[in-house]
Protein backbone atom coordinates (compact mmCIF):
# COMPACT_ATOMS: atom_id res chain seq x y z
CA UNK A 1 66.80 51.57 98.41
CA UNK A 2 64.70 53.92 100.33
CA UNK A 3 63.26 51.72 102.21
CA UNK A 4 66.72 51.00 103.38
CA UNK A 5 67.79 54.12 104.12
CA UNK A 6 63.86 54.64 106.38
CA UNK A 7 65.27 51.42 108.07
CA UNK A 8 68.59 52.54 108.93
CA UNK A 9 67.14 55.56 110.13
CA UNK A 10 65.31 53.28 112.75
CA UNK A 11 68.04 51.94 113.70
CA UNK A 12 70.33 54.74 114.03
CA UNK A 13 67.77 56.27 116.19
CA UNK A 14 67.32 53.61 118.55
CA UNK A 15 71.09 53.61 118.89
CA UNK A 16 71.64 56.81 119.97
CA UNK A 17 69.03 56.42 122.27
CA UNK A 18 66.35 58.74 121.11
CA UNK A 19 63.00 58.51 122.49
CA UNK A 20 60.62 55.62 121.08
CA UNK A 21 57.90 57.90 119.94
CA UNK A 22 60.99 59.62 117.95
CA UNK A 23 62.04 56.02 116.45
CA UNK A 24 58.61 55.76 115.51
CA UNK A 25 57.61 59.12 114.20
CA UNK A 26 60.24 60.27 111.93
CA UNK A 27 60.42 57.09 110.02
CA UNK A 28 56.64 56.99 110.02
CA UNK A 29 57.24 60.77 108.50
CA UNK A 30 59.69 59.99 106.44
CA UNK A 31 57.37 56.77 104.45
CA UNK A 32 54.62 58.88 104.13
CA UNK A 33 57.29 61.77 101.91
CA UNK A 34 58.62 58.76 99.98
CA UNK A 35 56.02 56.66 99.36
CA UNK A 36 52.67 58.62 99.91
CA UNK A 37 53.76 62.32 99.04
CA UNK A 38 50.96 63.36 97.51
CA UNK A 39 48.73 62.72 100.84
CA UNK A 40 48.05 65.91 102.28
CA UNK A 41 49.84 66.58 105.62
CA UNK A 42 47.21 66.71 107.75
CA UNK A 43 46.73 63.17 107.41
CA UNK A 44 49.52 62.78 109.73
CA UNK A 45 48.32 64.89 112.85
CA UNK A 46 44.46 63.09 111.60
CA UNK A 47 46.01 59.35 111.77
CA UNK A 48 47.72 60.37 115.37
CA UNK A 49 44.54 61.92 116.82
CA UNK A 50 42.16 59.27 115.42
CA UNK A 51 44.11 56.08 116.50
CA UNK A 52 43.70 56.82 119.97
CA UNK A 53 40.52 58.13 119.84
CA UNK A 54 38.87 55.25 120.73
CA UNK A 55 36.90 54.37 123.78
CA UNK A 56 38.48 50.74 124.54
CA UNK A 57 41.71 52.45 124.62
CA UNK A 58 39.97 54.38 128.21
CA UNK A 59 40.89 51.25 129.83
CA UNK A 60 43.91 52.01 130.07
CA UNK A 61 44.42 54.92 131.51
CA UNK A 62 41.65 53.83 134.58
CA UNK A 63 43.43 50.29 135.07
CA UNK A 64 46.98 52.37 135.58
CA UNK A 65 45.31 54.74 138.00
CA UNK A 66 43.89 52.22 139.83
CA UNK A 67 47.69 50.02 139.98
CA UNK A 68 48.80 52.93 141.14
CA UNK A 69 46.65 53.50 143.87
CA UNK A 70 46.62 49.70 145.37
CA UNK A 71 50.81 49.66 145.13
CA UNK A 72 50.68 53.25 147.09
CA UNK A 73 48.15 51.67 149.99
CA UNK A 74 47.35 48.62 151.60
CA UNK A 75 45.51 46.29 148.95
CA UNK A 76 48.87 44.95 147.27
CA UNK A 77 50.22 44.08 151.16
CA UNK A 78 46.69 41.84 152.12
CA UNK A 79 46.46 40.05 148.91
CA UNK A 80 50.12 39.03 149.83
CA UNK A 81 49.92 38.17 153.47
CA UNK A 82 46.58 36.06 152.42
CA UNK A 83 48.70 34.06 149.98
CA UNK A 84 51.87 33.75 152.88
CA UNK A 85 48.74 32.44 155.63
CA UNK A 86 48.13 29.48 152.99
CA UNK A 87 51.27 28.60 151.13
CA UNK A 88 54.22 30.19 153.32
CA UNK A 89 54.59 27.46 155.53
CA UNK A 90 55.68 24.76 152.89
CA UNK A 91 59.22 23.87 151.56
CA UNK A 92 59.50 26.65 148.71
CA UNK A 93 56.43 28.50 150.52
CA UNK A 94 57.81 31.97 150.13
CA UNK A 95 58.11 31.21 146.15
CA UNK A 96 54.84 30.20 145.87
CA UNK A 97 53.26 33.42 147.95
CA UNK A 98 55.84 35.71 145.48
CA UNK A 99 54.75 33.98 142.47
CA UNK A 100 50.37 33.65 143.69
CA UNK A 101 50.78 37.06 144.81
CA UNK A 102 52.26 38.88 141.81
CA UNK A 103 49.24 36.99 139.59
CA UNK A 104 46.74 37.84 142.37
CA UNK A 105 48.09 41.93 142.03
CA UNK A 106 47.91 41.36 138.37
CA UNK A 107 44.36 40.49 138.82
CA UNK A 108 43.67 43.87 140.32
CA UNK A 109 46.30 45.82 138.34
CA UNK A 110 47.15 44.65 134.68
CA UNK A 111 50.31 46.05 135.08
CA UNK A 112 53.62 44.38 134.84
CA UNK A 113 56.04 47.22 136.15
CA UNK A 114 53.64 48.30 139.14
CA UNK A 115 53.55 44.61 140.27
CA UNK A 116 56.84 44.18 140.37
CA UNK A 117 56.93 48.03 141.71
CA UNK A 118 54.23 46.82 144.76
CA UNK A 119 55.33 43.21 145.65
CA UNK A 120 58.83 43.55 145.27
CA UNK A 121 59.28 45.99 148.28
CA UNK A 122 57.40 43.52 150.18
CA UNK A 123 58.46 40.02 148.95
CA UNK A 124 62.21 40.77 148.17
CA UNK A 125 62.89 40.95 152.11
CA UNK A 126 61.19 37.69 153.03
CA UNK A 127 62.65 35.52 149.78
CA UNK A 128 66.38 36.71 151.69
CA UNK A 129 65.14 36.10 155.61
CA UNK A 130 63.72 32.53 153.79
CA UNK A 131 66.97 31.86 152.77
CA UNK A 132 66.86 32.11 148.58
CA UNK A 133 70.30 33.15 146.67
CA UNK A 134 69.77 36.85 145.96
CA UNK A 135 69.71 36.18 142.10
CA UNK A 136 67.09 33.80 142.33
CA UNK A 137 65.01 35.64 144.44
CA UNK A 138 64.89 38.82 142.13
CA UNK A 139 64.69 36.88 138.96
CA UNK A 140 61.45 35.36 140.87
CA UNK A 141 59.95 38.75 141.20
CA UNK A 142 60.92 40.20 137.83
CA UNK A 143 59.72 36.80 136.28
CA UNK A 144 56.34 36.78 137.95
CA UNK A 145 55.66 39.80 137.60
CA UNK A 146 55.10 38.63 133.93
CA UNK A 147 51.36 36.93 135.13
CA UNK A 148 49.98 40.58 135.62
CA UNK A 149 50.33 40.70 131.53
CA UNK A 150 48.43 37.70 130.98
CA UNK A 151 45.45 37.82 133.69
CA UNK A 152 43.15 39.67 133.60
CA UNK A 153 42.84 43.29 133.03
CA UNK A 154 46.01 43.02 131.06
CA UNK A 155 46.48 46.32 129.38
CA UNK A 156 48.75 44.72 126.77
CA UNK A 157 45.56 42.37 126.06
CA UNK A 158 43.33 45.58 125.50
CA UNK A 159 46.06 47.24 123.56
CA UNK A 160 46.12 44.05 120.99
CA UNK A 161 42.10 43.80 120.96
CA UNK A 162 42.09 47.78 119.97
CA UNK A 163 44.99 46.86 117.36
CA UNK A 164 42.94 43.83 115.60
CA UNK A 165 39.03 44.42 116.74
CA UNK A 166 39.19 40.97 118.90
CA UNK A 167 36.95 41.02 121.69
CA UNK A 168 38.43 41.95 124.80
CA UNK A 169 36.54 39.66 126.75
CA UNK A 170 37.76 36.37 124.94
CA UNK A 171 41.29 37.39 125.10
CA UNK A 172 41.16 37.93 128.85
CA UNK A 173 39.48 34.55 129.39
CA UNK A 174 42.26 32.69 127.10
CA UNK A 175 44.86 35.14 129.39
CA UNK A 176 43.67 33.65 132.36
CA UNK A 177 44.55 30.41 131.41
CA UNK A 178 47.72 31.11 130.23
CA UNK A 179 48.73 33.24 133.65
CA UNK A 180 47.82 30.53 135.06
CA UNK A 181 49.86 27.75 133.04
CA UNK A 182 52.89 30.26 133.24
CA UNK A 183 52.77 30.99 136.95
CA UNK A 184 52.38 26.67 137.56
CA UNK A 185 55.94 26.37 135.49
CA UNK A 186 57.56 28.87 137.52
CA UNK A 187 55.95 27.24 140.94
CA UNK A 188 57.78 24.38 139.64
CA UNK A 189 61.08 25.89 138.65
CA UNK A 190 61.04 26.71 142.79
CA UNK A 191 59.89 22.97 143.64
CA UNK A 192 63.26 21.88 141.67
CA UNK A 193 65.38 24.75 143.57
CA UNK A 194 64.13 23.85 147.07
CA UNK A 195 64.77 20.28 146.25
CA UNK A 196 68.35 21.03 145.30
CA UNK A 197 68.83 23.59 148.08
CA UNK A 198 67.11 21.22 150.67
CA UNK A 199 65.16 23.96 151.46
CA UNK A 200 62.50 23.02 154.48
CA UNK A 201 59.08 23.79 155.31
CA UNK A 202 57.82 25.58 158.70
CA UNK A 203 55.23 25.65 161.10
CA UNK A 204 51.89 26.17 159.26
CA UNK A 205 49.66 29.08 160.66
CA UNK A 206 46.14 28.04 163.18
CA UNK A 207 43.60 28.27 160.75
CA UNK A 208 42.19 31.05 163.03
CA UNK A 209 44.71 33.21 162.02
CA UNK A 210 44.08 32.41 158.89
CA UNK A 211 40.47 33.25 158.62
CA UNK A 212 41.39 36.10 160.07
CA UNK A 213 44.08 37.09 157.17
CA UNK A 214 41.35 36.42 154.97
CA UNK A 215 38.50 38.81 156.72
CA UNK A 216 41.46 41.42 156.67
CA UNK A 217 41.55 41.20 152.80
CA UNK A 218 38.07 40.73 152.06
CA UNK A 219 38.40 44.17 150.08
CA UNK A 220 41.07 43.39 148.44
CA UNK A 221 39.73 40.43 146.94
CA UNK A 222 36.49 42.45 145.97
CA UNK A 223 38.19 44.01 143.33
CA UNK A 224 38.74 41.11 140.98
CA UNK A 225 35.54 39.69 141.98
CA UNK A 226 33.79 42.87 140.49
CA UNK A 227 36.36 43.41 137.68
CA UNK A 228 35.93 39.96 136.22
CA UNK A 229 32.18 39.17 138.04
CA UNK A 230 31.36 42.43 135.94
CA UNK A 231 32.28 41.81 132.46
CA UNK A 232 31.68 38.06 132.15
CA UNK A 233 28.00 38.66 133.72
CA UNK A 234 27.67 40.77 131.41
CA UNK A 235 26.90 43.86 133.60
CA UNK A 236 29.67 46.44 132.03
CA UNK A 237 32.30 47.10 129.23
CA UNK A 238 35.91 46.16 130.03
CA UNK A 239 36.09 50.27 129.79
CA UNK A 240 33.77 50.31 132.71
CA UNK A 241 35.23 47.96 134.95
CA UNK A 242 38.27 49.49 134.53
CA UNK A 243 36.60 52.71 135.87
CA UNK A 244 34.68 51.31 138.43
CA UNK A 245 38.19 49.82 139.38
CA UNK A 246 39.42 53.44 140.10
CA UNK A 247 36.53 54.73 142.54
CA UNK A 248 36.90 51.28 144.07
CA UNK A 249 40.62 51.51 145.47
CA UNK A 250 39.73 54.93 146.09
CA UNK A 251 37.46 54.09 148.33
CA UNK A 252 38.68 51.05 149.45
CA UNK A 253 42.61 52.78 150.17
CA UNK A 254 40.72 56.39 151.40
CA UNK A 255 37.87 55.22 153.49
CA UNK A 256 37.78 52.11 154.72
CA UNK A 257 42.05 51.86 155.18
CA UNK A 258 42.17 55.73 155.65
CA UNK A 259 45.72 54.89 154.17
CA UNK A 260 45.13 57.63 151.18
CA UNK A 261 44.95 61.19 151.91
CA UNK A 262 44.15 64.10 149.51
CA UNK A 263 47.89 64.58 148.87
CA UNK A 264 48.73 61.07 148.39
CA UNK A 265 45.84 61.13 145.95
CA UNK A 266 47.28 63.94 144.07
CA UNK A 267 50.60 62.53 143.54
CA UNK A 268 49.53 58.92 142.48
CA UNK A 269 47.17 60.68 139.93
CA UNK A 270 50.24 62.50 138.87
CA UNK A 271 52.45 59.58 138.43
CA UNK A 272 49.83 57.91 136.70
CA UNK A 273 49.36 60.73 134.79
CA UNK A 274 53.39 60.40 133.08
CA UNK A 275 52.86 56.93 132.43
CA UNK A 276 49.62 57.29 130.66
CA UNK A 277 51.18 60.13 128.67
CA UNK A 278 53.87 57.57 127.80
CA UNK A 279 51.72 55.15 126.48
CA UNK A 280 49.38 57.07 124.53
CA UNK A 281 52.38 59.30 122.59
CA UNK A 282 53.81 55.88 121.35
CA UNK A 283 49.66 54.50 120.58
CA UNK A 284 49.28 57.49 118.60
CA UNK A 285 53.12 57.12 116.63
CA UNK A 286 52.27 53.54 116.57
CA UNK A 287 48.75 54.17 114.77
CA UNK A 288 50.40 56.49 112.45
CA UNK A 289 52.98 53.42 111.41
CA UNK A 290 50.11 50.83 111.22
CA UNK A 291 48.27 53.08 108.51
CA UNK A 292 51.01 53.03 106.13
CA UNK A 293 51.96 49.65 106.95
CA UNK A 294 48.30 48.88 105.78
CA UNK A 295 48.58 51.11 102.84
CA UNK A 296 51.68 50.27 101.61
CA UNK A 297 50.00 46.18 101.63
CA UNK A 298 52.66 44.96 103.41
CA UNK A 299 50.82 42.16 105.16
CA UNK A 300 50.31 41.23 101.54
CA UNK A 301 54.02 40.69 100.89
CA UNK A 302 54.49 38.99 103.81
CA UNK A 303 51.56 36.51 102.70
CA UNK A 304 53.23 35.75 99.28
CA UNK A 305 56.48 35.40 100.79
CA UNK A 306 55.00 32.80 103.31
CA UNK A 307 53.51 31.22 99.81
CA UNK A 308 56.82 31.10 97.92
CA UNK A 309 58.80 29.21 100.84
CA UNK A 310 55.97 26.82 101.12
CA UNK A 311 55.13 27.72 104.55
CA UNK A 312 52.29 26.51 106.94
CA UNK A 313 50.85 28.23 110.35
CA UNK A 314 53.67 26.31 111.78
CA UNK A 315 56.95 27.73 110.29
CA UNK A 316 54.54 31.34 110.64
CA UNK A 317 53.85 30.72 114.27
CA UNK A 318 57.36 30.38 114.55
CA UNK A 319 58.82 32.96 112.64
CA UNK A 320 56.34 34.90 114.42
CA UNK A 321 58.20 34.54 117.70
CA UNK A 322 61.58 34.64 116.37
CA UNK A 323 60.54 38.42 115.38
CA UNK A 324 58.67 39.44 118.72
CA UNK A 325 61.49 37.69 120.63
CA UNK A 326 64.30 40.10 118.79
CA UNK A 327 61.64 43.15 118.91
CA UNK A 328 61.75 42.72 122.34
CA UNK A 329 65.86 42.25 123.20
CA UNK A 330 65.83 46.02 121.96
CA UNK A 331 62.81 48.05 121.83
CA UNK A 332 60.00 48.53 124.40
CA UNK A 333 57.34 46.00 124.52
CA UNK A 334 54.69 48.19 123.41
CA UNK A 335 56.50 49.67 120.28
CA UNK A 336 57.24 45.73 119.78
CA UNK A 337 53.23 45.52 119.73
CA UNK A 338 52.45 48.72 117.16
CA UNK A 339 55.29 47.43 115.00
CA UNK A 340 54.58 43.77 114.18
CA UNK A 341 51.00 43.47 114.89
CA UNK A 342 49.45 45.56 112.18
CA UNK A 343 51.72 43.28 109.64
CA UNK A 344 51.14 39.97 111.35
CA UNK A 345 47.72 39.68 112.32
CA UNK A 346 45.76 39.39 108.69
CA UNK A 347 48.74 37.21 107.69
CA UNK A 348 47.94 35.28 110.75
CA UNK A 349 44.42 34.82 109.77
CA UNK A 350 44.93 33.87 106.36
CA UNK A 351 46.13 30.77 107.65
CA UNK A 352 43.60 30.04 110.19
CA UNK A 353 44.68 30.89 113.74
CA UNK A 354 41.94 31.97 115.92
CA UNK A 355 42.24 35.85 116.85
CA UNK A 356 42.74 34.89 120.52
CA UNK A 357 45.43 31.84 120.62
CA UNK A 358 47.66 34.64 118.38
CA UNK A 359 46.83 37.64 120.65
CA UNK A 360 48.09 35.27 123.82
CA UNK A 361 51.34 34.25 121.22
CA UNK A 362 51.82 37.91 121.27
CA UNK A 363 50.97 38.76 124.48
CA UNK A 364 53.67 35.64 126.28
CA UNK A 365 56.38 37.60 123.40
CA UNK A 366 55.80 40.82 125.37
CA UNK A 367 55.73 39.48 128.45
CA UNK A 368 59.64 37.75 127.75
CA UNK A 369 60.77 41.17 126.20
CA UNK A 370 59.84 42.53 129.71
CA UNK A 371 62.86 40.38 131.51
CA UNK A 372 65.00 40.10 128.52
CA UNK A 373 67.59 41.56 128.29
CA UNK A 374 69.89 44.49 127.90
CA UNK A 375 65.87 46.84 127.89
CA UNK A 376 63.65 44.89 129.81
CA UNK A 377 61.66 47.48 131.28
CA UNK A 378 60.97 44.99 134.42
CA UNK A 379 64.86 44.39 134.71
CA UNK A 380 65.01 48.62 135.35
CA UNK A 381 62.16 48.59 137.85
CA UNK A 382 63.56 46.61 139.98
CA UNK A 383 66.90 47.82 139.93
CA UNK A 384 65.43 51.27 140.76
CA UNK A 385 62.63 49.97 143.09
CA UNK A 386 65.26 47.49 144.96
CA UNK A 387 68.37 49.48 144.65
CA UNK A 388 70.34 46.49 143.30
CA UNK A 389 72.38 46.42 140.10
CA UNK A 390 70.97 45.82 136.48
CA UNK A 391 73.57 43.14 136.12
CA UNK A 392 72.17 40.73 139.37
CA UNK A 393 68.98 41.37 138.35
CA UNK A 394 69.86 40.11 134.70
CA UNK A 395 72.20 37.34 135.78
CA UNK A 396 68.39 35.97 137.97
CA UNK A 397 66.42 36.11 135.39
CA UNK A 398 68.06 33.73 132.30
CA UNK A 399 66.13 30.73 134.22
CA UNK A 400 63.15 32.29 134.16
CA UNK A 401 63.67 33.44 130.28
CA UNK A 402 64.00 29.82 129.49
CA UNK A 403 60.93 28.89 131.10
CA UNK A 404 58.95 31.50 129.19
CA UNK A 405 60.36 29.85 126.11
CA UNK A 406 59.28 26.58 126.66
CA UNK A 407 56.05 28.06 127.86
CA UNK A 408 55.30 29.59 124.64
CA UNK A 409 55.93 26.75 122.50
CA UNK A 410 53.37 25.07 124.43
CA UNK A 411 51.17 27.95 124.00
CA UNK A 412 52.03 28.26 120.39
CA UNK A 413 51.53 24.55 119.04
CA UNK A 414 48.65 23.56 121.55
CA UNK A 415 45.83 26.47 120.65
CA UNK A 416 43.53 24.71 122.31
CA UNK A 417 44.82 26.13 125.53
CA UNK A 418 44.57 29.24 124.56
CA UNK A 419 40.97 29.05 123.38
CA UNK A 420 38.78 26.20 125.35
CA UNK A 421 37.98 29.24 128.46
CA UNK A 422 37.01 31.92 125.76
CA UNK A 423 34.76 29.07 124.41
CA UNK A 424 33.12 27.72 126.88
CA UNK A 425 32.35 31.10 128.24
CA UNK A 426 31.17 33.02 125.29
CA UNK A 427 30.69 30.27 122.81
């Protein structure tokens, strides 16, 4: 009965629209006074401090910085125009570039809402002068804006590998893949539109121009040369790319651009600043949650439940995205993460699954809850960052939903997708 009443509370909360860190907190409070009273009460503030008081979790705050700082200068606008020089000039070519650039700002980022933040000012206008529906073409940016979760430096991938100690470095190999697979089914979801539209090619660029596009962002592509180059040769920490990310685009934006000035500088660090403040209030809620979700053996009652209905990895798998698919229709992808994760994962490896094919599971669920509606935070970004309505922007995206779905049953009944890269690189 209590446990019903902690759940309404939830609920109620999230209806009236409190704050997340509120819809996790005060149930997380109320648990530990019906369940675990006689813990002390500094246990609380000591679970809080202590779960994100960890040094992978530094990633995080460097990759946002550095998102920031490319979307505010001129990194995010050559990685574009180098896509446009190569694929531009083909029937659909404007797709492609939206769809290759938001993955190759992913690559540089990790960050779904600043990639669709950074190319959507500069995409949106050319998908209209190319001559795609207005729907379409912002479901295409909200949609691909989904890659920047899954390629590497996804923060969502270093926020699962802090959650369940699974190396870092594995998942962002298996994410590559899978940002990969995911951007080649939207490229085709635009071959099928031009086709029906009868959309036409045009003249392609002199491959001098070209060349020259590409010595112009030669910088640009430095950065996920040294971010991946880095880790997978072994020479620094995911936590240390991510830094040596930061004094890169400072660099890059401040001295060889001259595009970022002291002020500029100030304010980016500031808005950074609010987002990683965000994050880290609902990590620290979230970690609070997690403990008595691990005290109170709850994966353990999920496992015998999963034993009494006779279930295999393949009825889990799926009720597994049944759950992170509803998670994500109504609360924030991250809270989605802290909430189901710390019950799912040992239940998960009870029955086998490699650490990495269900961290990409989880990370394609939080990419969908992203565009899905009515709270995908992507969905809002846009509308702010485009000044269109929530409503076109939802009405675009329902393709693109679908074509996550059928994604992730690939992803979820073929692991060996998910895992052959992580493999073959680290054995």
């Amino acid at each position: 009965m209590l446990a019903l009443a902690i759940f309404l509370l939830a609920l109620v909360l999230l209806g009236l629209g409190f704050e997340m860190f509120l819809v996790l907190g005060l149930p997380g409070l109320a648990i530990k006074s019906g369940y675990f009273g006689a813990l002390p009460d500094i246990v609380v503030g000591q679970k809080i401090v202590a779960g994100i008081n960890q040094s992978t979790l530094l990633a995080i705050p460097f990759f946002i910085f550095a998102a920031e700082l490319m979307a505010s200068g001129r990194i995010a606008r050559d990685l574009t125009s180098l896509v446009k020089a190569f694929l531009g000039h083909r029937a659909g070519g404007i797709g492609y570039t939206t769809i290759a650039g938001c993955a190759a700002f992913g690559a540089v980022s990790g960050s779904a809402p600043a990639t669709v933040a950074a190319l959507g000012r500069i995409m949106y206008p050319e998908l209209i002068k190319a001559g795609y529906r207005e729907r379409f073409a912002l479901g295409l940016i909200v949609s691909s804006a989904e890659t920047a979760l899954l390629i590497p430096p996804s923060i969502t991938l270093i926020i699962y590998g802090w959650l369940t100690g699974t190396s870092i470095a594995g998942l962002f190999a298996g994410g590559l893949v899978i940002g990969i697979f995911l951007a080649l089914a939207f490229a085709l979801y635009v071959v099928v539109d031009s086709i029906r539209t009868g959309r036409k090619g045009g003249a392609a660029m002199p491959w001098g121009e070209r060349l020259a596009v590409l010595r112009a962002a030669g910088w640009a592509l430095g950065l996920p040369v040294i971010i991946l180059g880095g880790i997978y040769g072994g020479i620094f920490t995911p936590t240390e790319a991510a830094a040596v990310s930061v004094v890169y685009a400072v660099l890059v934006e401040a001295v060889v651009y001259r595009e970022l000035g002291l002020r500029d500088l100030f304010r980016v660090a500031g808005q950074a600043a609010i987002t990683n403040s965000v994050i880290f209030i609902l990590l620290g809620m979230g970690s609070l949650v997690s403990y008595f979700i691990t005290l109170g053996q709850f994966p353990a009652l999920v496992i015998d439940f999963m034993q009494t209905i006779g279930a295999d990895w393949l009825i889990f798998l799926l009720i597994v995205n049944v759950l992170f698919l509803l998670a994500g229709m109504f609360i924030d992808p991250n809270s989605a993460l802290l909430l189901l994760v710390p019950a799912l994962y040992p239940v998960a490896m009870t029955f086998g699954i490699d650490p990495i094919h269900f961290g990409l599971i989880v990370c394609l669920n939080i990419c969908i809850g992203m565009i899905t509606p009515p709270f995908g935070l992507d969905i809002f970004v846009a509308s702010s960052t485009l000044d269109k309505p929530v409503m076109t922007i939802i009405a675009g995206v329902w393709p693109f939903v679908l074509i996550n779905i059928l994604t992730l049953l690939v992803v979820t009944y073929v692991p060996q997708l998910s895992t052959f890269l992580p493999k073959l690189i680290l054995g």
